[in-house]
Every structure is written in structure tokens, then in C-alpha cells.
C-alpha atoms as a PDB file:
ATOM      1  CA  UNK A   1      17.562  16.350 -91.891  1.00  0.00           C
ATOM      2  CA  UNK A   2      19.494  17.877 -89.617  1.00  0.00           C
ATOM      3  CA  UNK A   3      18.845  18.759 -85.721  1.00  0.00           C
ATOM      4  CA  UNK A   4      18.379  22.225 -86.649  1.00  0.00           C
ATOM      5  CA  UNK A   5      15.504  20.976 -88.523  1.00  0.00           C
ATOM      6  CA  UNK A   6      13.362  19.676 -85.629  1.00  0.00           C
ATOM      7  CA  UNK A   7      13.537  22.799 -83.821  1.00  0.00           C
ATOM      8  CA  UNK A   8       9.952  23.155 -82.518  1.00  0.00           C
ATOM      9  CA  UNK A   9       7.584  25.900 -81.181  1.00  0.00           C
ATOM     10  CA  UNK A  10       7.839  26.877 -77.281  1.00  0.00           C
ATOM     11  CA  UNK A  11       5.225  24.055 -76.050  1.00  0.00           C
ATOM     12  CA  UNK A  12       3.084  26.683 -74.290  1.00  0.00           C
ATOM     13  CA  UNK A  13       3.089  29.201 -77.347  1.00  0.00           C
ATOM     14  CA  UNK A  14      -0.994  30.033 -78.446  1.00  0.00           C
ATOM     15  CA  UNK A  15      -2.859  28.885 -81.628  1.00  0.00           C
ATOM     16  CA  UNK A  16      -5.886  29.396 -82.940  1.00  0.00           C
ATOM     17  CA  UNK A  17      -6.762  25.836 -81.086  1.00  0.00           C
ATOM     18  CA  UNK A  18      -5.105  26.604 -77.663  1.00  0.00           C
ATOM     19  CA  UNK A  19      -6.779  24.824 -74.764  1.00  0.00           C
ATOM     20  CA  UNK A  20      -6.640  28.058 -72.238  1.00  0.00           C
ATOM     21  CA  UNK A  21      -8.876  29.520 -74.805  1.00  0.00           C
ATOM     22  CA  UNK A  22     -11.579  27.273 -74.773  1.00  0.00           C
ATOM     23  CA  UNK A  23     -13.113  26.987 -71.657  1.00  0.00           C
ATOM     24  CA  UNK A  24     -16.741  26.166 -70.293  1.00  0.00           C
ATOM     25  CA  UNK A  25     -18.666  25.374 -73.399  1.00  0.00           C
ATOM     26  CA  UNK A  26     -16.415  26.915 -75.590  1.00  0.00           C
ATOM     27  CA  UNK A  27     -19.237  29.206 -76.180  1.00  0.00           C
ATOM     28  CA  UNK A  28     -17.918  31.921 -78.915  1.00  0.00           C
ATOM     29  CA  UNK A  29     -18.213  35.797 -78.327  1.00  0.00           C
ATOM     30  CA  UNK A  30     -20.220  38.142 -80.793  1.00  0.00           C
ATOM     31  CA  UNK A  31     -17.486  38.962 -82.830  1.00  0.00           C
ATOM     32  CA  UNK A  32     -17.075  35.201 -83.497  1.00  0.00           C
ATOM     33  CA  UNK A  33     -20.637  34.656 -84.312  1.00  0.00           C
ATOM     34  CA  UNK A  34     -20.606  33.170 -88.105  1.00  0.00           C
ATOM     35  CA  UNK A  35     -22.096  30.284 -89.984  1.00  0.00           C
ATOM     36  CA  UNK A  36     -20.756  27.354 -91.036  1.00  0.00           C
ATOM     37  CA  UNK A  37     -22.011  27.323 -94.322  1.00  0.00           C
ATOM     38  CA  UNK A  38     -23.775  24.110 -94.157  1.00  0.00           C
ATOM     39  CA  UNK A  39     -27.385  25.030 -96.052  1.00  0.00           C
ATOM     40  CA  UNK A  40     -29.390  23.005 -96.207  1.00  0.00           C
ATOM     41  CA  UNK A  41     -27.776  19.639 -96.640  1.00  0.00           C
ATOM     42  CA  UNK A  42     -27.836  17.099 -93.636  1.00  0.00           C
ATOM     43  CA  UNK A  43     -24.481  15.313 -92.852  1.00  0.00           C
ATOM     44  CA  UNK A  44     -25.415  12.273 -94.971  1.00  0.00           C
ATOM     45  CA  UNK A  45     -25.899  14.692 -97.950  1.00  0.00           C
ATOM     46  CA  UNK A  46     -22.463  16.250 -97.293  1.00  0.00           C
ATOM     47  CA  UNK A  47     -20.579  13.052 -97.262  1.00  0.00           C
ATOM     48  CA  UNK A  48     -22.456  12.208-100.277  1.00  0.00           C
ATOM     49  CA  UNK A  49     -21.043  15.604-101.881  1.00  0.00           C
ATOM     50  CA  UNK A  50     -17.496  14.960-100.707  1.00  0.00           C
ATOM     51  CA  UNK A  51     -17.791  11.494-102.093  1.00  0.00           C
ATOM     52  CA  UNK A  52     -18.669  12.811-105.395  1.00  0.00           C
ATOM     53  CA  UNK A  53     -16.539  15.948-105.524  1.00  0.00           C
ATOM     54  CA  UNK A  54     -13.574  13.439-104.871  1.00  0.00           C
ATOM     55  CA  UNK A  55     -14.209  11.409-107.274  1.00  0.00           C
ATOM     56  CA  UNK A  56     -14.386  13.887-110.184  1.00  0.00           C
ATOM     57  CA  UNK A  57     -11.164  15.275-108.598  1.00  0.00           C
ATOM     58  CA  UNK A  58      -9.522  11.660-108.640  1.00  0.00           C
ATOM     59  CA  UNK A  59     -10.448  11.474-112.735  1.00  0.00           C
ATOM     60  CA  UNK A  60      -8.882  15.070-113.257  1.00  0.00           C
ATOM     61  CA  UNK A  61      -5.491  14.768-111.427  1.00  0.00           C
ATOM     62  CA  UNK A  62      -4.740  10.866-112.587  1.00  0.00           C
ATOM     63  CA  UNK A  63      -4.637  11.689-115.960  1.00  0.00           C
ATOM     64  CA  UNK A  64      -2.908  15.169-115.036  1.00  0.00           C
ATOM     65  CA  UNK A  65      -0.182  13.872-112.470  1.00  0.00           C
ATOM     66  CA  UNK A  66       1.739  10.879-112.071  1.00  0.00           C
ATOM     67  CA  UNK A  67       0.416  10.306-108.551  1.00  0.00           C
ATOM     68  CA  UNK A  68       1.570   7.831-105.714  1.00  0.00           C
ATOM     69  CA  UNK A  69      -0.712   7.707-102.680  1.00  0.00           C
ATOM     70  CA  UNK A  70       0.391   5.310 -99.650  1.00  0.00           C
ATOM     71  CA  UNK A  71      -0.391   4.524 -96.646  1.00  0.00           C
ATOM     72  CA  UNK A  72      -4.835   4.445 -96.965  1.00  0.00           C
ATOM     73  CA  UNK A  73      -5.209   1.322 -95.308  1.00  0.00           C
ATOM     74  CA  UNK A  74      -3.681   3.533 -91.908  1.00  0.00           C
ATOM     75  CA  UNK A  75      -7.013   5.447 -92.189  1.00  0.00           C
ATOM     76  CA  UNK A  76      -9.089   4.304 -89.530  1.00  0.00           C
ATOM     77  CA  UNK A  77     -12.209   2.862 -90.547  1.00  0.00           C
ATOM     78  CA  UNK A  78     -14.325   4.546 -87.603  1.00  0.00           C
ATOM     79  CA  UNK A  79     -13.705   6.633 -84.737  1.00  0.00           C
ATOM     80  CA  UNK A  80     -12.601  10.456 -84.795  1.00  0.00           C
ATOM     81  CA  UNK A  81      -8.653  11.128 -85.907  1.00  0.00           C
ATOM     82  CA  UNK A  82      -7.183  14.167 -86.450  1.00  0.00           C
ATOM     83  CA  UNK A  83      -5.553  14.190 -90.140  1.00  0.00           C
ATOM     84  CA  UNK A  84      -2.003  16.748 -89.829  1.00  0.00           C
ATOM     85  CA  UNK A  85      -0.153  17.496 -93.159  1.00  0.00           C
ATOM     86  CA  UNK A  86       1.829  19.667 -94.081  1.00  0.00           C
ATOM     87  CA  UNK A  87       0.765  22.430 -96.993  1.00  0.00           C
ATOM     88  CA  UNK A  88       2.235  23.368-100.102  1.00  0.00           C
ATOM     89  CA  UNK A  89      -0.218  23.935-102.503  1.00  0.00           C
ATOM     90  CA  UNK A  90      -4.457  24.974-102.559  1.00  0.00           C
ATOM     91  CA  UNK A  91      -4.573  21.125-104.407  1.00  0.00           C
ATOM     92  CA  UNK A  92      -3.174  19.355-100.909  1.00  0.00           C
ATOM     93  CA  UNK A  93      -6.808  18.946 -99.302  1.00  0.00           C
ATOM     94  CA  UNK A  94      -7.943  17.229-102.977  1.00  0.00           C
ATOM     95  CA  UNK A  95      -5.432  14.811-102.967  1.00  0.00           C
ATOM     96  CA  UNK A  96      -5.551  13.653 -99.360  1.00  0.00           C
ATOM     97  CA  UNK A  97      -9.571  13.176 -99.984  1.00  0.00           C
ATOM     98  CA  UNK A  98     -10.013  12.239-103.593  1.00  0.00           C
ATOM     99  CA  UNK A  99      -9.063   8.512-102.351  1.00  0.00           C
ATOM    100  CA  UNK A 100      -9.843   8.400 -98.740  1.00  0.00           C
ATOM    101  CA  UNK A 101     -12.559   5.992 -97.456  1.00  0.00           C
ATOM    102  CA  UNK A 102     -14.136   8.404 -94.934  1.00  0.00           C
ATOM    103  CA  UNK A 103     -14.984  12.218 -95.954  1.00  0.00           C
ATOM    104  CA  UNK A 104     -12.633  14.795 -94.264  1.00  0.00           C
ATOM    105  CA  UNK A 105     -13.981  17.662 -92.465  1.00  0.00           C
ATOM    106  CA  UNK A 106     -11.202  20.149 -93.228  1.00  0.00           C
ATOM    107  CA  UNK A 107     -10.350  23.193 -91.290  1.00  0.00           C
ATOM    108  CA  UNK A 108      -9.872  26.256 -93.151  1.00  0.00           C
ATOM    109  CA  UNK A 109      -9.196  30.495 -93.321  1.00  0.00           C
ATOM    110  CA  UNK A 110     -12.471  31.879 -92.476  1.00  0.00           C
ATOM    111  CA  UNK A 111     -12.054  34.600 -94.552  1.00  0.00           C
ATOM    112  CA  UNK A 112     -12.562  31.810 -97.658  1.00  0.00           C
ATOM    113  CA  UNK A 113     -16.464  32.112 -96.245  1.00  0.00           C
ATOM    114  CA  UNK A 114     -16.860  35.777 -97.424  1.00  0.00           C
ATOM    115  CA  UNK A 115     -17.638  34.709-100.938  1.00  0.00           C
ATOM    116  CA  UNK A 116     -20.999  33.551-100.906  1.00  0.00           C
ATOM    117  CA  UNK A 117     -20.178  30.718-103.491  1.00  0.00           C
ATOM    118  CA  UNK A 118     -17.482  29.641-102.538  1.00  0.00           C
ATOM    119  CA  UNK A 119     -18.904  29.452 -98.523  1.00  0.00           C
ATOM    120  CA  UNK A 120     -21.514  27.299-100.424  1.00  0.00           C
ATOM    121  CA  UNK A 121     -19.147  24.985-101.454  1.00  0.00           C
ATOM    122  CA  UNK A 122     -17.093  24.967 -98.531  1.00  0.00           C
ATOM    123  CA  UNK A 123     -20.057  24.225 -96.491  1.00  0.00           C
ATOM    124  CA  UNK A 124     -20.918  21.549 -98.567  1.00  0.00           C
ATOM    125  CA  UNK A 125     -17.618  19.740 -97.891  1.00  0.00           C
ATOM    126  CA  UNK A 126     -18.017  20.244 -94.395  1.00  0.00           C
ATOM    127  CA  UNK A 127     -15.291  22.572 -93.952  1.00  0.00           C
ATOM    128  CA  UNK A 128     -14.845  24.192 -90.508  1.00  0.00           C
ATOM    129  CA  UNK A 129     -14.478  28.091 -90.959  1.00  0.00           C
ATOM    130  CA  UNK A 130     -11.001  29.567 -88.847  1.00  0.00           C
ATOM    131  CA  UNK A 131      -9.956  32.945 -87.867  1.00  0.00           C
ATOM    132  CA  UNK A 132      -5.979  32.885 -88.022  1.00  0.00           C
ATOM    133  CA  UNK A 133      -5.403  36.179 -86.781  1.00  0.00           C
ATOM    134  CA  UNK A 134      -6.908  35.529 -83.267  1.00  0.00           C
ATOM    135  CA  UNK A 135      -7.677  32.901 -80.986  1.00  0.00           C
ATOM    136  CA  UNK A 136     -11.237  31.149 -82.217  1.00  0.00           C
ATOM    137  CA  UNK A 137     -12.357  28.719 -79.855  1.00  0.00           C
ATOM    138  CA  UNK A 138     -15.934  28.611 -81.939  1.00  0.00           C
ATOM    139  CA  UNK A 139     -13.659  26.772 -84.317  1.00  0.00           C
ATOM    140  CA  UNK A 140     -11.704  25.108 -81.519  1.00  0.00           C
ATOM    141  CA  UNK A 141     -14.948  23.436 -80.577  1.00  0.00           C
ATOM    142  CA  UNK A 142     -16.861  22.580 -83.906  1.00  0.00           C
ATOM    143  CA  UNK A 143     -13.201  20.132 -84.350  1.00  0.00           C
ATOM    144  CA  UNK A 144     -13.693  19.114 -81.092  1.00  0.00           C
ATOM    145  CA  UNK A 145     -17.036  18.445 -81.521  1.00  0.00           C
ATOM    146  CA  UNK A 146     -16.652  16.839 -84.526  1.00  0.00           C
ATOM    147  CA  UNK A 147     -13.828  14.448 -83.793  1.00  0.00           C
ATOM    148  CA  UNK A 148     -15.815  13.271 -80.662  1.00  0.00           C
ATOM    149  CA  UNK A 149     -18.853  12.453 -83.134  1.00  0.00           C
ATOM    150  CA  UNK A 150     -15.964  10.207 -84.903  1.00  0.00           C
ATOM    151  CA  UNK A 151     -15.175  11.841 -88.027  1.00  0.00           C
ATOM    152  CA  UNK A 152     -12.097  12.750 -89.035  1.00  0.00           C
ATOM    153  CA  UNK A 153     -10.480  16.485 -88.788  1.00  0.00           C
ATOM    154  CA  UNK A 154      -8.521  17.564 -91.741  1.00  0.00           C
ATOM    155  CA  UNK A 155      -5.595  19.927 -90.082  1.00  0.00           C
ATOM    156  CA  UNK A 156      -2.690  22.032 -92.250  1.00  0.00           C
ATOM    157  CA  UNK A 157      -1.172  23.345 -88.695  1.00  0.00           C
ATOM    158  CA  UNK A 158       1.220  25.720 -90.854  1.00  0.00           C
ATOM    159  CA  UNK A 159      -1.571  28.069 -91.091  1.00  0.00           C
ATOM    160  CA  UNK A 160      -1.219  28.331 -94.962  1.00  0.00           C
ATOM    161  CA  UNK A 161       0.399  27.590 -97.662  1.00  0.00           C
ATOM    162  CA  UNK A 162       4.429  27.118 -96.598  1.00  0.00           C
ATOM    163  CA  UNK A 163       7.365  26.297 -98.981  1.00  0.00           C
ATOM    164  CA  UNK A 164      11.244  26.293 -98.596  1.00  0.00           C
ATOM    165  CA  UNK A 165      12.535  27.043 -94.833  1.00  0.00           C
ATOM    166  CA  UNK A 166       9.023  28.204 -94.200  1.00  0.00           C
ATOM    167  CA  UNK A 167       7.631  24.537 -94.569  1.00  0.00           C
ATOM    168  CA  UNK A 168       7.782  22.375 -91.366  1.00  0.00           C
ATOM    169  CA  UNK A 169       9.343  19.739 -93.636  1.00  0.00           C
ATOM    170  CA  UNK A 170      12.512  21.885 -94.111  1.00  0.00           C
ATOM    171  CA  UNK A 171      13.049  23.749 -91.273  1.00  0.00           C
ATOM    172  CA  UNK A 172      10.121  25.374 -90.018  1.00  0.00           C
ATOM    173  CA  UNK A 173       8.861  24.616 -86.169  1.00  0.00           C
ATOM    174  CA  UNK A 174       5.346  23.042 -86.023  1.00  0.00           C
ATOM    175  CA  UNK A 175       2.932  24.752 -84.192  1.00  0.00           C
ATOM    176  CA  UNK A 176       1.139  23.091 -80.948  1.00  0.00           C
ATOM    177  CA  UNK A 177      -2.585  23.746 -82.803  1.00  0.00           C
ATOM    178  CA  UNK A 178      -2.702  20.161 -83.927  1.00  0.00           C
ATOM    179  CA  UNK A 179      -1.313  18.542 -80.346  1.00  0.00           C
ATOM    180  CA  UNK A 180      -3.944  21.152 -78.993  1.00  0.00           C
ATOM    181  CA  UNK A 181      -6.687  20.009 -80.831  1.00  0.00           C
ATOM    182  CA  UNK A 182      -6.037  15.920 -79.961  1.00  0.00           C
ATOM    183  CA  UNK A 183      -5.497  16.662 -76.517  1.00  0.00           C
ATOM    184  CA  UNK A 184      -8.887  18.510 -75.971  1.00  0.00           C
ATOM    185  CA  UNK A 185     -10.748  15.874 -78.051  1.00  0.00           C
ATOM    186  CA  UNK A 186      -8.562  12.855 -76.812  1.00  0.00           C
ATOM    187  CA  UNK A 187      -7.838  11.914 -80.102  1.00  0.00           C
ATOM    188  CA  UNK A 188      -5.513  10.136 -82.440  1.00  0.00           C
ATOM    189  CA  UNK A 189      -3.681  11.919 -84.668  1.00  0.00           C
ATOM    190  CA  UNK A 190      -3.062  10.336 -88.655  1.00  0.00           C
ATOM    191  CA  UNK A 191       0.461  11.917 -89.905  1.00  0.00           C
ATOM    192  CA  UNK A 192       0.064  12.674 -93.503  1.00  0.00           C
ATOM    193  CA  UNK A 193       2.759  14.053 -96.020  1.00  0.00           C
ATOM    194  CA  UNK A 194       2.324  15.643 -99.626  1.00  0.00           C
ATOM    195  CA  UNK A 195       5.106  16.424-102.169  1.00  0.00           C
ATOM    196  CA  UNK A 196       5.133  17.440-105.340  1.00  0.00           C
ATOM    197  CA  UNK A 197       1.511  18.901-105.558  1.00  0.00           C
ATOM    198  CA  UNK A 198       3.379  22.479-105.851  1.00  0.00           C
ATOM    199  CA  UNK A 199       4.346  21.344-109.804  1.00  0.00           C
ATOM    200  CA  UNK A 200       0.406  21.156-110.472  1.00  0.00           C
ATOM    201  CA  UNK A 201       0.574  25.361-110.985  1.00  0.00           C
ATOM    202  CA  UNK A 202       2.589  24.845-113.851  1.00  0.00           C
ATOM    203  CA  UNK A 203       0.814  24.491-117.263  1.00  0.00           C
ATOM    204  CA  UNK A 204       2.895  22.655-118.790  1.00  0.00           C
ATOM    205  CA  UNK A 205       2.994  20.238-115.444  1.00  0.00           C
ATOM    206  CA  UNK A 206      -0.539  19.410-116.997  1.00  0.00           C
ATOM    207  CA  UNK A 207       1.075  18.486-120.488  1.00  0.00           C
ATOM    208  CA  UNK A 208       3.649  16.427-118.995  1.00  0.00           C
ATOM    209  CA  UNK A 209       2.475  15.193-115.685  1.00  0.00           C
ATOM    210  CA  UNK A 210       4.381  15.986-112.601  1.00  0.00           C
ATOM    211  CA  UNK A 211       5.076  13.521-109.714  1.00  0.00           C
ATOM    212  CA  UNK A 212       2.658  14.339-106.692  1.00  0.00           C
ATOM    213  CA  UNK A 213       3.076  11.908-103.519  1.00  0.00           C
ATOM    214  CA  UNK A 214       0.584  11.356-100.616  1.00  0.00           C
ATOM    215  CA  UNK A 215       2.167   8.926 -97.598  1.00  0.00           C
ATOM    216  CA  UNK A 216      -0.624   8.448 -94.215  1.00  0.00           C
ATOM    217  CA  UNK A 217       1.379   7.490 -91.815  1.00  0.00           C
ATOM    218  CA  UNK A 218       0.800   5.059 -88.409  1.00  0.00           C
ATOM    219  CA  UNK A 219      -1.354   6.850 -85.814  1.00  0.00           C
ATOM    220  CA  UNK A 220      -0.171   8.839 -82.922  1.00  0.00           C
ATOM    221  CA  UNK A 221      -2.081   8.701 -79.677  1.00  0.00           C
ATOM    222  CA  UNK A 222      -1.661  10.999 -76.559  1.00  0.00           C
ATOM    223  CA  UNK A 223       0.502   9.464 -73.814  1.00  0.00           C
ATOM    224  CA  UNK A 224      -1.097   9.126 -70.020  1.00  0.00           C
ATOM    225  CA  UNK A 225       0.088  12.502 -68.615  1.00  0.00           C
ATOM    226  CA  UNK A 226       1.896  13.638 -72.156  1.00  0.00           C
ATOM    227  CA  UNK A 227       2.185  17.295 -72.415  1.00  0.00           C
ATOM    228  CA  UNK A 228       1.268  19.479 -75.332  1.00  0.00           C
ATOM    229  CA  UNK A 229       4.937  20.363 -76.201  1.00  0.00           C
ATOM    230  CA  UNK A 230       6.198  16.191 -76.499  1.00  0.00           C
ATOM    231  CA  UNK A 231       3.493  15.211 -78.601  1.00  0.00           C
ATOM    232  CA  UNK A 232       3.829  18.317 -80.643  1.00  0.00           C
ATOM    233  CA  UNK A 233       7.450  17.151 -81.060  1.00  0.00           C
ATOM    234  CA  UNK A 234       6.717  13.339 -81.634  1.00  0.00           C
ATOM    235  CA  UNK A 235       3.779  14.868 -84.370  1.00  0.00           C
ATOM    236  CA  UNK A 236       6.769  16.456 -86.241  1.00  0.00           C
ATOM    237  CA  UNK A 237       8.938  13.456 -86.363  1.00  0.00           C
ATOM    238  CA  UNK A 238       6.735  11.240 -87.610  1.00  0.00           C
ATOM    239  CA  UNK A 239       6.214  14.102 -90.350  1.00  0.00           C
ATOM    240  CA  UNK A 240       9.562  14.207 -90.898  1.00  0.00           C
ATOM    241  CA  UNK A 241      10.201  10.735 -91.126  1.00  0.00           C
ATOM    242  CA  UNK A 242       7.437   9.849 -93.663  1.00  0.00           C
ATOM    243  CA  UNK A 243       9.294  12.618 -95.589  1.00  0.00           C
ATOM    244  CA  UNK A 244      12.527  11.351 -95.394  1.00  0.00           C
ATOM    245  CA  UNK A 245      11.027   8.139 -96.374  1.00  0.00           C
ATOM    246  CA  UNK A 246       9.528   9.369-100.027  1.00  0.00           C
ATOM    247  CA  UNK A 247      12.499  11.384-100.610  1.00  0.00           C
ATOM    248  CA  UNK A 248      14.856   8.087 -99.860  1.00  0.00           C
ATOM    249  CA  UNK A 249      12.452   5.508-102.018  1.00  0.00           C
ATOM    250  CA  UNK A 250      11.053   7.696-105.009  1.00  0.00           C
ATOM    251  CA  UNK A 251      14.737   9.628-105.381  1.00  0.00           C
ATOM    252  CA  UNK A 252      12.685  12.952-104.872  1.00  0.00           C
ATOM    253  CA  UNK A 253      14.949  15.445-106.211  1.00  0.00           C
ATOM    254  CA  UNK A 254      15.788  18.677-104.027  1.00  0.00           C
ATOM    255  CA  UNK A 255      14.186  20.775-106.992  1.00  0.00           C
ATOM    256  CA  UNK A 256      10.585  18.418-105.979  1.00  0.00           C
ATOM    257  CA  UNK A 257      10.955  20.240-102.685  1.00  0.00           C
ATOM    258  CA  UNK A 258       8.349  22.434-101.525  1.00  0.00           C
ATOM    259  CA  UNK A 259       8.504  25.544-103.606  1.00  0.00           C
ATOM    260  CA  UNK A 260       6.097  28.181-103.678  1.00  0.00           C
ATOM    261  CA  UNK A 261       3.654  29.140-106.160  1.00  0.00           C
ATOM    262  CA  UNK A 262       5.583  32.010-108.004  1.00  0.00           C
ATOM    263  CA  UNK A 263       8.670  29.891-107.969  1.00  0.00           C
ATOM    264  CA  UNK A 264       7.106  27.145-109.872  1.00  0.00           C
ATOM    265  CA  UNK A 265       5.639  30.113-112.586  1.00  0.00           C
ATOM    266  CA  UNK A 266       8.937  31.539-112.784  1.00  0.00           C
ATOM    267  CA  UNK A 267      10.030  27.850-113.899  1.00  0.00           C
ATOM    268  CA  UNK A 268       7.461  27.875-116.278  1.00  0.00           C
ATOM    269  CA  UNK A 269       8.204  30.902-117.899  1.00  0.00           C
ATOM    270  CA  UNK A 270      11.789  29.810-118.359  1.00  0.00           C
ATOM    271  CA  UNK A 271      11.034  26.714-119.647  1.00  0.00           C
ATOM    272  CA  UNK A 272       9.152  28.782-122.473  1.00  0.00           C
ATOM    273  CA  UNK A 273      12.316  30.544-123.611  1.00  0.00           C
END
């Protein structure tokens, strides 16, 4: 990985988690007035529903991918962390969960919450609802709120789904959102890393099971007197290094690399000729 590579965001650029934009009680204005989709399940019923929704998932992808999943025993076992991966494919917040020993609240594209079932489900999981368009510091302080209750924040900072130079493993600069986030809750963050999960669009991935890889990685905390921009910058390094470390150990071919969704359909089709 080159220098090039590690090329960050200006430290003081906004996110949808920027700390100027949540002040007082965070309070949210009327156009940011929207439910979380929780229903009528208390929290104990939610974790029960991640708990089972992971383990169906768990059955479904062993037998369709070849998985490897390290690192599990670096998930704290209480206290509020702040989970950061990177994201590749719509099957990344599965596979981080589907083994974990605590339930993950993740945070996700509000605009998922317009479909009434699917904002059931979401709900459900404990999912935090996100505008990406605009600062939201409603959603800025449910995470907060949540990770000082001590339950862990699921985070994909790249604000989607990123592949090639795009991806913050392979070249892309890492937004401050997650740094952001830590700082205002005074939080750990837990590194995380998923390859390979890109291969589960293909069909025949599903006939002959792909290699998928999960690495959690040691937990960062804030320095006394850090500053958004370094621990945005050590928060990318330790991405980068759990990367570099599956790549090294499982020989993870270039073409494993993340590729987008279309790419890996165009493989497909050629494979069929």
C-alpha cells in the first residue's frame, strides 16, 4: 500500500456525525423529525431478534461461502465501542453480526425506512436511521446515546457501498464521521475489515462457494487532547493494516479485491459463455 493510499480527509471536513453540528441536546429540527422504527419491541426483544436473525444468517452463508472470521475474542464483552468497517457489499452488516457475541446497532441510509417493511425490520435490528445528504445530528445523538448506554455502534463511514479506488482500502480517504462519533461519545473504536463478501452476488458464487473474510481488529481509544483529524488517520491504518494482513496470510488475489456489484455480474455472465 502505498503513501498515496493513506491520503486522508481534511480533519475539519463535515459528516453526517460532525461535532459542530450537534450542540445542546442535540435536539433535531422538524425536518429531521422521524421514527426509529422500533414498534413495539423493548430492547431485550430486539437483541433477541438480532440473535435469531444471525443465526439463520450464519446457517445460510456457511454452507454458501467458505468463510474465515477472526479476531471475535477483540469484541468487548461490555461497554459501548464503535464497530468501523469498511463496505463492499449489502451482506457486510450479516457477516460482522451473524457471529458476534453482543447485537450491533447498525447505522444506516434513512431513506431504507421509507418502505414500511423493510423499516419494520430495520427497527427490529435496532438500526439507527441516517440522512447522508445533510448533516443529522438526530442520528448523531441516538449513536451517541447508544454507545454511552454500552452497546456497540455498527459504522460503514464510506457512506455506502465503495469498491476499487473508491474503497478506503485502496485508495479512498476515510471520512472523520467515525473519529466524530468516538470523540463525542468518548468511545473506543473496534477496526473491522471484510473481503470477499462482493463474490456473494454471483450465482454461481452460491454453487461453488466464494472466500468471504471478517478480521476485528485491537481497539482504538481517543488520546488525552487527540484531535479529530489523528485519530481519523490512526482509524485508517489500523484498517489498512488488518487488510494488508488477510491479503499477506490467505494469498487474497488482486481479482478478491473490492469490486462492485455489476463487476462481479459481468464475471458471471462471462463465466456462462
Amino acid at each position: 500500500m502505498g503513501a498515496e493510499q493513506r491520503e486522508l480527509h481534511d480533519p475539519e471536513e463535515e459528516s453526517p456525525f460532525s461535532e459542530s453540528y450537534v450542540g445542546g441536546n442535540g435536539a433535531p429540527g422538524k425536518n429531521q423529525r422521524r421514527s426509529n422504527g422500533n414498534g413495539a419491541l423493548g430492547q431485550s426483544g430486539r437483541d433477541r431478534f438480532f440473535a435469531i436473525s444471525g443465526a439463520i444468517c450464519h446457517r445460510v452463508l456457511r454452507r454458501s461461502a467458505r468463510i474465515s472470521i477472526e479476531g471475535l475474542e477483540r469484541i468487548p464483552k461490555s461497554g459501548g465501542c464503535l464497530l468501523v468497517c469498511n463496505h463492499i457489499s449489502h451482506f457486510d452488516p450479516i457477516l460482522l453480526g451473524m457471529e458476534s457475541p453482543r447485537p450491533i446497532d447498525y447505522v444506516a441510509d434513512g431513506k431504507l425506512f421509507n418502505d414500511l417493511v423493510l423499516s419494520q425490520i430495520l427497527g427490529a435490528l435496532n438500526v439507527i436511521p441516517v440522512d447522508r445528504n445533510r448533516q443529522d445530528p438526530r442520528a448523531a445523538k441516538t449513536a451517541v446515546g447508544r454507545l454511552k448506554q454500552g452497546r456497540i455502534v455498527g459504522l460503514f463511514p464510506e457512506r455506502g457501498i465503495r469498491h476499487g479506488k473508491a474503497s478506503i482500502l485502496l485508495g479512498a480517504r476515510l471520512n472523520p464521521s467515525a473519529a466524530a462519533l468516538a470523540r463525542m461519545a468518548n468511545a473506543p473504536v473496534l477496526p473491522a475489515v471484510v473481503v470477499g463478501s462482493d463474490r456473494l452476488y454471483q450465482l454461481r458464487s452460491w454453487r461453488r462457494p466464494p472466500r468471504v473474510f471478517v478480521s476485528f481488529g485491537e481497539l482504538l481509544t481517543l488520546a488525552p487532547g487527540e484531535g479529530r483529524g489523528s485519530f481519523t488517520e490512526r482509524i485508517h491504518e489500523r484498517l489498512l493494516s488488518l487488510f494488508e494482513s488477510l491479503v499477506k496470510r490467505y494469498e487474497i488475489d488482486p481479482i478478491d479485491f473490492p469490486h462492485s456489484a455489476q463487476e462481479r455480474w459481468k464475471e458471471e455472465g462471462r463465466a456462462r459463455k
